[in-house]
Protein backbone atom coordinates (compact mmCIF):
# COMPACT_ATOMS: atom_id res chain seq x y z
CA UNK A 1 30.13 102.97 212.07
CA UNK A 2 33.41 100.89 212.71
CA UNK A 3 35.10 101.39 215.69
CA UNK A 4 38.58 100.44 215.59
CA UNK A 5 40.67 99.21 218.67
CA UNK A 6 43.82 100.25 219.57
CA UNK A 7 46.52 99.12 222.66
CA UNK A 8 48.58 100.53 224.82
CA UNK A 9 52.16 100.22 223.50
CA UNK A 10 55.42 101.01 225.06
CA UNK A 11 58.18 99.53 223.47
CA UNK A 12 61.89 99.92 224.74
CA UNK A 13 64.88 100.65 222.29
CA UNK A 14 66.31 97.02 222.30
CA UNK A 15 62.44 96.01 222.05
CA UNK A 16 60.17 95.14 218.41
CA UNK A 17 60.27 92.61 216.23
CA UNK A 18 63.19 93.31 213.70
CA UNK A 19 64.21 92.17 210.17
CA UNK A 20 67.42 92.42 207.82
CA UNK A 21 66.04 94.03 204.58
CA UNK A 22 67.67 94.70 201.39
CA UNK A 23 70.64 95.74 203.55
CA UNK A 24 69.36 97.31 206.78
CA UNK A 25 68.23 96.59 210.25
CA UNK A 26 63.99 97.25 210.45
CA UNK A 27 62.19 96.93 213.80
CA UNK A 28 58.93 97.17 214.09
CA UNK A 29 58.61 99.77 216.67
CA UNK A 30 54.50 99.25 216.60
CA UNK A 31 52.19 96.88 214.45
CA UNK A 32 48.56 97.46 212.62
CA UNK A 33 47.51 94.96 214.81
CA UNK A 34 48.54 97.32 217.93
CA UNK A 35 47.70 100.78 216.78
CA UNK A 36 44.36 99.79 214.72
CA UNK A 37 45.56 102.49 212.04
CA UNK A 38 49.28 102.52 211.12
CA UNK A 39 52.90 100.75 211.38
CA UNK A 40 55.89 102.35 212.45
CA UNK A 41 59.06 100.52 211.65
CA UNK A 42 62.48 102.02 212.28
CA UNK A 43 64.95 101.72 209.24
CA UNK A 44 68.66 101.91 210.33
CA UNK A 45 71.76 100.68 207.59
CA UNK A 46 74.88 101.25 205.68
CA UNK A 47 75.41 104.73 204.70
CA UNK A 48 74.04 104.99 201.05
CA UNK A 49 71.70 101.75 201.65
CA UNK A 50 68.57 102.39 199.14
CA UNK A 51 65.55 100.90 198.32
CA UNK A 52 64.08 100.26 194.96
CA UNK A 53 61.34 103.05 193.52
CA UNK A 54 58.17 102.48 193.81
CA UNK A 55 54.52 102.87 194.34
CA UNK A 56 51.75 101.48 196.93
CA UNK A 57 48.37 101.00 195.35
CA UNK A 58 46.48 101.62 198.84
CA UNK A 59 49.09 102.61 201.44
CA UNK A 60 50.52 106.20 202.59
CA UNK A 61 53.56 105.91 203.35
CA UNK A 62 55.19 109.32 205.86
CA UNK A 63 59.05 109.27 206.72
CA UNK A 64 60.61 110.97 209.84
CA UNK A 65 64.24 111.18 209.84
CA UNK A 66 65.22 110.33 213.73
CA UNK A 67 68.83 110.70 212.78
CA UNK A 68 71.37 111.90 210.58
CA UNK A 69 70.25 112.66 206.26
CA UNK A 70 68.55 110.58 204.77
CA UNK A 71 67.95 111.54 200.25
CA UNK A 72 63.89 111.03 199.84
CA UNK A 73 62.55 111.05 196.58
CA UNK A 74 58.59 111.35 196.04
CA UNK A 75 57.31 111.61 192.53
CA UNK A 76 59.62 114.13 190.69
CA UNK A 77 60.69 115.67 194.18
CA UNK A 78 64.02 114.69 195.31
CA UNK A 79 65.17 116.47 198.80
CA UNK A 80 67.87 115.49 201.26
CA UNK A 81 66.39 115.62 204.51
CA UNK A 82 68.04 115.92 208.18
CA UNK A 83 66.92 115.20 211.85
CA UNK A 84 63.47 116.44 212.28
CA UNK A 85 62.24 116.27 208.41
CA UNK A 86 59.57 114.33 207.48
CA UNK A 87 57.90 113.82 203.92
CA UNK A 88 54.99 111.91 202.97
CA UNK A 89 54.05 109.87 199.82
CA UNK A 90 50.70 109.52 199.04
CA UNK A 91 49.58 105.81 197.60
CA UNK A 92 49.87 105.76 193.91
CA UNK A 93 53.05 108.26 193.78
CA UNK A 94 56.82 106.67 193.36
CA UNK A 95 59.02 107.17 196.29
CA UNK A 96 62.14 105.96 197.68
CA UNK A 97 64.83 106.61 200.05
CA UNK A 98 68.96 106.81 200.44
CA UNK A 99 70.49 106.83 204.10
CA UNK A 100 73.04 109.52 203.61
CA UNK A 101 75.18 109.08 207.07
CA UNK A 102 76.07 106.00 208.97
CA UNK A 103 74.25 107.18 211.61
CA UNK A 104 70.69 107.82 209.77
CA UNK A 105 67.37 106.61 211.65
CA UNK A 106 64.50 107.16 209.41
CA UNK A 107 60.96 105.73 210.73
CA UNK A 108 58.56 104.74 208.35
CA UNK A 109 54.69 105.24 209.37
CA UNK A 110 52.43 103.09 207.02
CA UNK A 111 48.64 103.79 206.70
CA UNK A 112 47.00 101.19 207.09
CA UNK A 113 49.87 98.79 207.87
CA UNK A 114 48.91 94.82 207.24
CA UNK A 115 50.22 94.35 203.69
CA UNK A 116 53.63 96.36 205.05
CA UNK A 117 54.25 94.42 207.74
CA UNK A 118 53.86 91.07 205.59
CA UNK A 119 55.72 92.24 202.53
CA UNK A 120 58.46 93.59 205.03
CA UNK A 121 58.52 89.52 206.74
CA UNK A 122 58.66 88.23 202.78
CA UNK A 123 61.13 89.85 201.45
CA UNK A 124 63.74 89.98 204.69
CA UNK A 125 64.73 87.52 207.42
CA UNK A 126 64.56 87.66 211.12
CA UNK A 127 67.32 89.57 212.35
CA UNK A 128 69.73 87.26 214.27
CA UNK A 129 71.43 90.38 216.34
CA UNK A 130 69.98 93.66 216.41
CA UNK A 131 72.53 95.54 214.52
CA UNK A 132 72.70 96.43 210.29
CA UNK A 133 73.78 92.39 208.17
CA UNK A 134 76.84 92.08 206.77
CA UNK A 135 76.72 92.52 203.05
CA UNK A 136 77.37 89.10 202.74
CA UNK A 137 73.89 88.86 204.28
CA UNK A 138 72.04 90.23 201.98
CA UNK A 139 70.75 89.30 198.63
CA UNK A 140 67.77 91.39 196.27
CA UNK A 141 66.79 89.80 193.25
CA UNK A 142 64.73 92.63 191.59
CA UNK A 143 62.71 90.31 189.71
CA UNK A 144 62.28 88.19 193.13
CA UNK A 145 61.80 91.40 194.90
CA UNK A 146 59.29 92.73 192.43
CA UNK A 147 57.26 89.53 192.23
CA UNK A 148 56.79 89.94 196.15
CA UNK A 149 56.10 93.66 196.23
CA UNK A 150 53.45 93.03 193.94
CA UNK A 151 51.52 90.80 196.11
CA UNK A 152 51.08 93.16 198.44
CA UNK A 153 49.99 96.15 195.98
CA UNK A 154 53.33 97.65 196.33
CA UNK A 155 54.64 98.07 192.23
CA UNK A 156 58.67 98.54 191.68
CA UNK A 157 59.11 100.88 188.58
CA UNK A 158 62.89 101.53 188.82
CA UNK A 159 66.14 100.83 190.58
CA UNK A 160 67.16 102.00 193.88
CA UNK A 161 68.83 105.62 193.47
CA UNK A 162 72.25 105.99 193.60
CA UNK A 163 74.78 109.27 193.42
């Protein structure tokens, strides 16, 4: 039997680890490494900031929208969700996400975490300031971004949505 080993962790607002990310702000609001089971990472950007569709080939992957609407899309189910919703996506099923406000909060919880959290430190940059890049910031070349994703057993089968 393996038993796993968790820590304490109380992290502050202005506290976590945070990237910019294909256009948004993520903190890392707990780590694999803490929690022995799962990341939590807060997403915050631009109104209509989405990611690309895809699939993780051993990761859940659960969203709670903290704030505002955020458009989720798992396999052919696309819902608009508010403050308080939460979906999950299975590994192996296509998901993705659209912040629908400026002020959407959605938190990601990844089970188990490791290949998230390194992926998410690949592809982005340390944040300088805790607040959502300039566009000028940011820069996603799929074929970049794909090559990445795949290293981590996360496989990008479409664009990010758009209206």
């Amino acid at each position: 039997m393996t038993i796993r080993q968790s820590r304490q962790v109380l992290r502050g607002s202005d506290e976590g680890e945070s990237l910019w990310l294909l256009g948004g702000l993520y903190t890392f609001r707990a780590t694999n490494a803490e929690t022995g089971l799962y990341t939590m990472v807060e997403v915050k950007g631009p109104e209509k900031l989405a990611i690309p569709v895809h699939y993780h080939e051993g990761e859940d992957e659960g969203f709670y929208v903290a704030r505002g609407q955020v458009m989720i899309l798992i396999g052919d189910e696309e819902r608009t969700l508010a403050a308080g919703g939460f979906a999950l996506a299975p590994s192996g099923v296509r998901h993705t996400f659209r912040l629908e406000t400026p002020d959407a909060t959605l938190l990601l919880l990844v089970s188990p975490g490791p290949a998230h959290e390194a992926m998410f430190r690949d592809m982005g940059e340390p944040a300088t300031a805790r607040s959502i890049p300039e566009p000028s910031a940011v820069s996603a070349d799929p074929a970049a971004l794909a090559e990445v994703a795949a290293r981590y057993g996360t496989q990008i089968v479409g664009p990010p949505p758009r209206e």
